[in-house]
Protein backbone atom coordinates (compact mmCIF):
# COMPACT_ATOMS: atom_id res chain seq x y z
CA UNK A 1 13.91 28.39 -18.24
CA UNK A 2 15.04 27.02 -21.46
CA UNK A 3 16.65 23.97 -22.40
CA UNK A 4 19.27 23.88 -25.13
CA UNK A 5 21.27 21.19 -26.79
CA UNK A 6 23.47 20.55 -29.26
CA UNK A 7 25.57 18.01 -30.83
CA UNK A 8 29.25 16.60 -31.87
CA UNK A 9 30.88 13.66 -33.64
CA UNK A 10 34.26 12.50 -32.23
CA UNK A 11 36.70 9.75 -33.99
CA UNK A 12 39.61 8.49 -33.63
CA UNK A 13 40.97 8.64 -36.91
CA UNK A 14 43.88 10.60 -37.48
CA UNK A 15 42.45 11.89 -41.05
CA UNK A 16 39.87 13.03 -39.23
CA UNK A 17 41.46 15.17 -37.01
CA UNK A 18 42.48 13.49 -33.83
CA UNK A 19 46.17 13.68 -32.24
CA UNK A 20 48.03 11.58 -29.42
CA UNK A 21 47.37 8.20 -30.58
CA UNK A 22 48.10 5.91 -28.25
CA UNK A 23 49.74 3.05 -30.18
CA UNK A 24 46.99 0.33 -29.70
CA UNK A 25 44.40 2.71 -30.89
CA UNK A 26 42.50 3.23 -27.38
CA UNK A 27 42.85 6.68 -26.46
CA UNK A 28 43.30 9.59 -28.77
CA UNK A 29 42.77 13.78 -27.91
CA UNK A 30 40.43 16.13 -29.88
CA UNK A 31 42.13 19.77 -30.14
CA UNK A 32 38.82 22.20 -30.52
CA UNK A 33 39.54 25.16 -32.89
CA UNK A 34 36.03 26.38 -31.30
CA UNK A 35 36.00 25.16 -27.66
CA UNK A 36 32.90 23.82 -25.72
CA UNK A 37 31.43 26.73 -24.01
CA UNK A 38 28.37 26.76 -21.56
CA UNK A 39 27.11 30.02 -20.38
CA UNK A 40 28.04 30.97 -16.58
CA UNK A 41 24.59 30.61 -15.36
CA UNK A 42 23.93 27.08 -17.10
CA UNK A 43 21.94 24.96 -15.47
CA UNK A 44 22.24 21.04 -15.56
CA UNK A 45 24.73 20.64 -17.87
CA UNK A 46 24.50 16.89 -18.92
CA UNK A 47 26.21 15.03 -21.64
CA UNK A 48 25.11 11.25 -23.23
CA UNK A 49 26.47 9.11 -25.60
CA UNK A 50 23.50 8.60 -28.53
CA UNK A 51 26.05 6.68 -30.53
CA UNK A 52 28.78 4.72 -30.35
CA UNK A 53 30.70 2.84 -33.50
CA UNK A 54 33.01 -0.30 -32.07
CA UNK A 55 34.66 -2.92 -33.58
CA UNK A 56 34.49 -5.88 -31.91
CA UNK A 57 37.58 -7.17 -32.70
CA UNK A 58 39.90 -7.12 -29.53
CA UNK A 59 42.30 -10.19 -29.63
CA UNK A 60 41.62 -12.87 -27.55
CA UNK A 61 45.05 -14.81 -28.21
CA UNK A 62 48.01 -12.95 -28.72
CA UNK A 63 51.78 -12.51 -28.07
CA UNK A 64 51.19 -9.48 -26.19
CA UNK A 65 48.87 -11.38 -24.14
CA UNK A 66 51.17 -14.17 -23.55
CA UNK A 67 48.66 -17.09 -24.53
CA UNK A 68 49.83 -18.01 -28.38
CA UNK A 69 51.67 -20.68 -28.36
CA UNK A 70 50.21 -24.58 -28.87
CA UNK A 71 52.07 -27.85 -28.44
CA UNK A 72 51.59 -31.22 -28.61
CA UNK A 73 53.26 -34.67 -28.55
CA UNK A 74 53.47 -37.89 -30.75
CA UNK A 75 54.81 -41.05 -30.22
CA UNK A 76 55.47 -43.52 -32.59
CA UNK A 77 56.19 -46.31 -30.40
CA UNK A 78 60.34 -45.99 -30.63
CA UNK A 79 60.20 -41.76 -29.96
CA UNK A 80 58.60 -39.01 -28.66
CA UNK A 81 58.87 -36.08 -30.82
CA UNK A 82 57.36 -32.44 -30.19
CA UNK A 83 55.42 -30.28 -32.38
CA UNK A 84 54.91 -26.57 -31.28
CA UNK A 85 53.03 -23.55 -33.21
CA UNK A 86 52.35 -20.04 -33.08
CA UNK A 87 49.21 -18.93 -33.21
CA UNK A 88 48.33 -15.95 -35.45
CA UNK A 89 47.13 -13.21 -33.25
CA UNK A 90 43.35 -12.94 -33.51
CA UNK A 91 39.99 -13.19 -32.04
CA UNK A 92 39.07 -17.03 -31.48
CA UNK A 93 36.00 -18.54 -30.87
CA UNK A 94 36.60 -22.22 -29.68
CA UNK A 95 35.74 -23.49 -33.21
CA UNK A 96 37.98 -21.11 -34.71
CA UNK A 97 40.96 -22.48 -32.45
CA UNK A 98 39.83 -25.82 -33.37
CA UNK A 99 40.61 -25.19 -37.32
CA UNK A 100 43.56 -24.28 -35.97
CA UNK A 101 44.75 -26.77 -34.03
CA UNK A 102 43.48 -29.53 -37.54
CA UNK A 103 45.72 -27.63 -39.32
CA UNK A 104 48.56 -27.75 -36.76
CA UNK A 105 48.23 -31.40 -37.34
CA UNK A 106 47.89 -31.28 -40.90
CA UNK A 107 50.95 -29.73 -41.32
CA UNK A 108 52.62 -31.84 -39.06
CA UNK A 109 55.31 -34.11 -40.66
CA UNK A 110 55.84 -37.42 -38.54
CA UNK A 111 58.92 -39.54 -39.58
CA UNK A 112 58.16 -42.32 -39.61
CA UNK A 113 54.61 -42.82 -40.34
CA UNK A 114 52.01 -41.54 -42.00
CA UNK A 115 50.70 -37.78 -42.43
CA UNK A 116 47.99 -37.27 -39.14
CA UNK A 117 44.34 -36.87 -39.90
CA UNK A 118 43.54 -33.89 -38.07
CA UNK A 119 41.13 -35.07 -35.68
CA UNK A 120 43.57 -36.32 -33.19
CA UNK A 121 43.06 -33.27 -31.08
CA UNK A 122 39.97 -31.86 -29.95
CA UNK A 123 38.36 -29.00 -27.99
CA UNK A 124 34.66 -28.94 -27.20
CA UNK A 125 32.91 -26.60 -25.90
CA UNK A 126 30.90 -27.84 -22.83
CA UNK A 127 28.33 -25.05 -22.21
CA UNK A 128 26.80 -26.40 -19.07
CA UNK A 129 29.56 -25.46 -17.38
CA UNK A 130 31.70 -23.29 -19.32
CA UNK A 131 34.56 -25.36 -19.66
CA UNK A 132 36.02 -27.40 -22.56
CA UNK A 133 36.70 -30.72 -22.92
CA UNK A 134 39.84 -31.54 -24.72
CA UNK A 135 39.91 -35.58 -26.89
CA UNK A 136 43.31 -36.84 -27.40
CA UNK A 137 44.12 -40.12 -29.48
CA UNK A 138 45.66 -42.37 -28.72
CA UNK A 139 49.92 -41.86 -28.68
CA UNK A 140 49.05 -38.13 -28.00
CA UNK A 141 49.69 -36.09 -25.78
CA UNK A 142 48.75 -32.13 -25.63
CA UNK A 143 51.67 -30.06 -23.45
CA UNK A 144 50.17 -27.04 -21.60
CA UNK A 145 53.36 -26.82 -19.72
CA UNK A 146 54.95 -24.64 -22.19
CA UNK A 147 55.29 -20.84 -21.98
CA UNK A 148 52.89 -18.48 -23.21
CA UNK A 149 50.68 -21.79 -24.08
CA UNK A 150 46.95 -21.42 -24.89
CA UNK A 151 45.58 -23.82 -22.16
CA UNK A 152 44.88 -20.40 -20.52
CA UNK A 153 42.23 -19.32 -22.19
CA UNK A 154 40.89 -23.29 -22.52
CA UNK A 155 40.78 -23.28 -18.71
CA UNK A 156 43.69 -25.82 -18.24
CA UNK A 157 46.00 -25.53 -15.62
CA UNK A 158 49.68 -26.30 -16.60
CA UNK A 159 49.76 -30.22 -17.09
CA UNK A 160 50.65 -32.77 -19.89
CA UNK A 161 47.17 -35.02 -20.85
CA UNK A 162 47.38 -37.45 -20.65
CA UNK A 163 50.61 -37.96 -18.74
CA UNK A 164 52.10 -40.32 -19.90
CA UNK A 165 51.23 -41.11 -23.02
CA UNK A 166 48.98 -43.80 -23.43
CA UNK A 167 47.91 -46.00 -26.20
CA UNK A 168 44.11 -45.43 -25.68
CA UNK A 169 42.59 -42.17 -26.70
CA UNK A 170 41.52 -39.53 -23.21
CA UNK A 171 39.04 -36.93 -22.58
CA UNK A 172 39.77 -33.99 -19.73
CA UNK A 173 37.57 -31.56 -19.08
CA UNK A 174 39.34 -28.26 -17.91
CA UNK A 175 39.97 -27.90 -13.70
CA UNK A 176 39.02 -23.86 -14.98
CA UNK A 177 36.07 -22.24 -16.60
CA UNK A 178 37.26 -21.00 -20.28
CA UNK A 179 37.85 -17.32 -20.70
CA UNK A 180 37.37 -16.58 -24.53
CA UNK A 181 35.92 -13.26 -23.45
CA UNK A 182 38.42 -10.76 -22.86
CA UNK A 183 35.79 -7.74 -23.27
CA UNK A 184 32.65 -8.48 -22.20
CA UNK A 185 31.66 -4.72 -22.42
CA UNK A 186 33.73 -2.03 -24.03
CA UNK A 187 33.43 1.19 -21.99
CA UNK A 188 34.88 4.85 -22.95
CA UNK A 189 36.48 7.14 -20.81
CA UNK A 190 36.81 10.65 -21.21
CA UNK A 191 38.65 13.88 -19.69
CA UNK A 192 34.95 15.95 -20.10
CA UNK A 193 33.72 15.16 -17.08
CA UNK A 194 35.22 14.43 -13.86
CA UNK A 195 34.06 11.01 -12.25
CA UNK A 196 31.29 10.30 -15.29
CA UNK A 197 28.80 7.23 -14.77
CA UNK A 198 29.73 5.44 -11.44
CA UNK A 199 31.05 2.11 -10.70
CA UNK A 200 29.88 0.74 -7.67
CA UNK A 201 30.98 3.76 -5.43
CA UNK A 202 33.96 4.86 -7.76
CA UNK A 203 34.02 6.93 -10.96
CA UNK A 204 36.43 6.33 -13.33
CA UNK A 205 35.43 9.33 -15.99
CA UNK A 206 33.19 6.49 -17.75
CA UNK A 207 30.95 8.34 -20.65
CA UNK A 208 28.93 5.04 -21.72
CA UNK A 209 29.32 1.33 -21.84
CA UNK A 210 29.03 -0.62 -24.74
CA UNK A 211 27.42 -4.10 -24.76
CA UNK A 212 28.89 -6.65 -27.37
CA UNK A 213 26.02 -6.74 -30.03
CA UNK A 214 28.24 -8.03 -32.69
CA UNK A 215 30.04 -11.62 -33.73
CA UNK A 216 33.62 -11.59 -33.94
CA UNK A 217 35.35 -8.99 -36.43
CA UNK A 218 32.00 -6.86 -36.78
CA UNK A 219 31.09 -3.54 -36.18
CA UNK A 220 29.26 -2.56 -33.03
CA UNK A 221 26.44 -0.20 -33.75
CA UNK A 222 25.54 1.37 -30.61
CA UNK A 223 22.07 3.53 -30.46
CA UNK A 224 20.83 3.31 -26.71
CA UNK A 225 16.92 4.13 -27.02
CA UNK A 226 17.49 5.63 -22.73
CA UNK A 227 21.34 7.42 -23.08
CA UNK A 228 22.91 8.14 -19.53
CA UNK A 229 23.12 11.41 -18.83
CA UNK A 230 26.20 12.12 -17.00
CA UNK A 231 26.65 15.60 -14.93
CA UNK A 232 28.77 18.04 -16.53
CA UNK A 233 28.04 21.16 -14.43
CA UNK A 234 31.53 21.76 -13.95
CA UNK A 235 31.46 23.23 -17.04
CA UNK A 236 29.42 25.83 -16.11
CA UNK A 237 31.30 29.45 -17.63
CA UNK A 238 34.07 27.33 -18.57
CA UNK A 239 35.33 25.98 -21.91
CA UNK A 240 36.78 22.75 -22.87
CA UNK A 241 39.71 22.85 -25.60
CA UNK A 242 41.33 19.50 -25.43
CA UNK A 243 39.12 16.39 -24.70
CA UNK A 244 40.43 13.14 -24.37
CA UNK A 245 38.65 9.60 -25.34
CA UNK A 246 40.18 5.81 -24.25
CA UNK A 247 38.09 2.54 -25.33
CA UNK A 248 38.55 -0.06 -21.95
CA UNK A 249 37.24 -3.08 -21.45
CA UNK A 250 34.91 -4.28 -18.37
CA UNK A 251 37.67 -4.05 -15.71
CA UNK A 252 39.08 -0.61 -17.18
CA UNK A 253 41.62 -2.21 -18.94
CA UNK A 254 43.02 -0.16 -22.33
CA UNK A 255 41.53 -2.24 -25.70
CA UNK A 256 43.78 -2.40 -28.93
CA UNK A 257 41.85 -1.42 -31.90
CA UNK A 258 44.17 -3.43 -34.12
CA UNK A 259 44.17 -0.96 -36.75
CA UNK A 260 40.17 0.08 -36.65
CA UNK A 261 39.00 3.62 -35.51
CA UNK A 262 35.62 4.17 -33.48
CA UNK A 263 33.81 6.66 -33.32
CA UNK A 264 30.72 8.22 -31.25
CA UNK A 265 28.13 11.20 -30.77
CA UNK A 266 27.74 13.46 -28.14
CA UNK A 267 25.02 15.31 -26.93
CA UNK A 268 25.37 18.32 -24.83
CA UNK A 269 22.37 19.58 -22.68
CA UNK A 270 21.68 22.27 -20.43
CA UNK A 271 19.44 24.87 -18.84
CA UNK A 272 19.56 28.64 -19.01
């Protein structure tokens, strides 16, 4: 018996030849002009994933996931007025949400009175417990009762704090542990094989998972030194023309790209 292999390189940039675009990037086809054969009386036809390019940039806060918006209170001892912002869709660590929310206050125009400091709102990041701890001056007041508000991803429930405003500055730690990790893997799915590397007692045509190996806004380089080899023998005296790829995220959940292509190698193995 003798074992063969070979190789291909699949991306999902349109320049470089892939079709069906979903619109958040996730799943694309490949259209072979030379279709995967395997001779009829292949033996353990495997396929692994030697490489895999990601960019770890899958929002975190977002309009589409309902969770941008940030408001707070100020009262100037004869009114109560409102402030509410958008926040830019992105990928937010909790110190990058805290530049945002100084320069919510920064921008801030209180009439009458003078321009706030920024530092009359805090987050903190309490990693003992995975919550965050949220300082408000005093005559502050952060509202988490607003639609689409961030407090979601803080681990706040919907509440004013403090309620009601008070002239002494509060701390409140979140009744929720903080959920800045949307993807805690990124996983890809793919039409070659038929229930691919198996979750629990279910297979969901998973190829390979990717572990986040990268800050924020980086590229994932991922070289496995032990690939998975997932059973292909299906194959066997059959060809594949159209293959289909789909980037999820730990609970099989599509992942926007926002804009980035990935990429990844297969190898192909078998036994004749």
């Amino acid at each position: 018996m003798i074992e063969k292999s070979f190789c291909m390189f699949f991306n999902s940039s349109i320049q470089s030849g892939a079709s069906n675009k979903s619109t958040n990037g996730s799943r694309f086809d490949v259209d072979l002009t030379s279709p995967i054969i395997f001779p009829s009386d292949a033996k353990y036809i495997t396929l692994s994933v030697i490489q895999a390019n990601v960019w770890n940039n899958a929002f975190n806060i977002s309009e589409e996931r309902g969770n941008n918006q940030w408001s707070f209170n100020y009262d100037d001892g004869t009114s109560t007025t409102n402030y509410q912002s958008t926040i830019p869709d992105g990928l937010y660590t909790i110190n990058a949400l805290q530049d945002f929310i100084v320069l919510s206050l920064l921008n801030a125009t209180p009439a009458p009175g003078t321009p706030f400091n920024g530092d009359e709102i805090q987050i903190i990041g309490d990693t003992s417990t995975n919550k965050v701890i949220i300082f408000v001056k005093a005559d502050f007041q952060v509202d988490f009762t607003i639609a689409n508000s961030v407090r979601t991803i803080l681990g706040f429930n919907s509440q004013l704090i403090p309620d009601p405003i008070v002239p002494t500055d509060t701390f409140e730690t979140s009744e929720n542990i903080a959920s800045f990790n949307f993807v805690d893997t990124y996983q890809i799915r793919s039409t070659l094989v038929n229930n691919g590397i198996p979750t629990n007692q279910s297979g969901f045509g998973i190829i390979t998972t990717i572990p986040i190996s990268a800050p924020p806004n980086s590229l994932i380089v991922y070289q496995p030194q032990n690939p998975l080899e997932v059973d292909i023998s299906y194959l066997a005296g059959n060809k594949k023309t159209v293959i289909q790829f789909e980037l999820l995220n730990q609970d099989f959940e599509s992942v926007s790209t926002n804009g980035e292509d990935y990429s990844l190698v297969i190898k192909f193995k078998y036994v004749v």
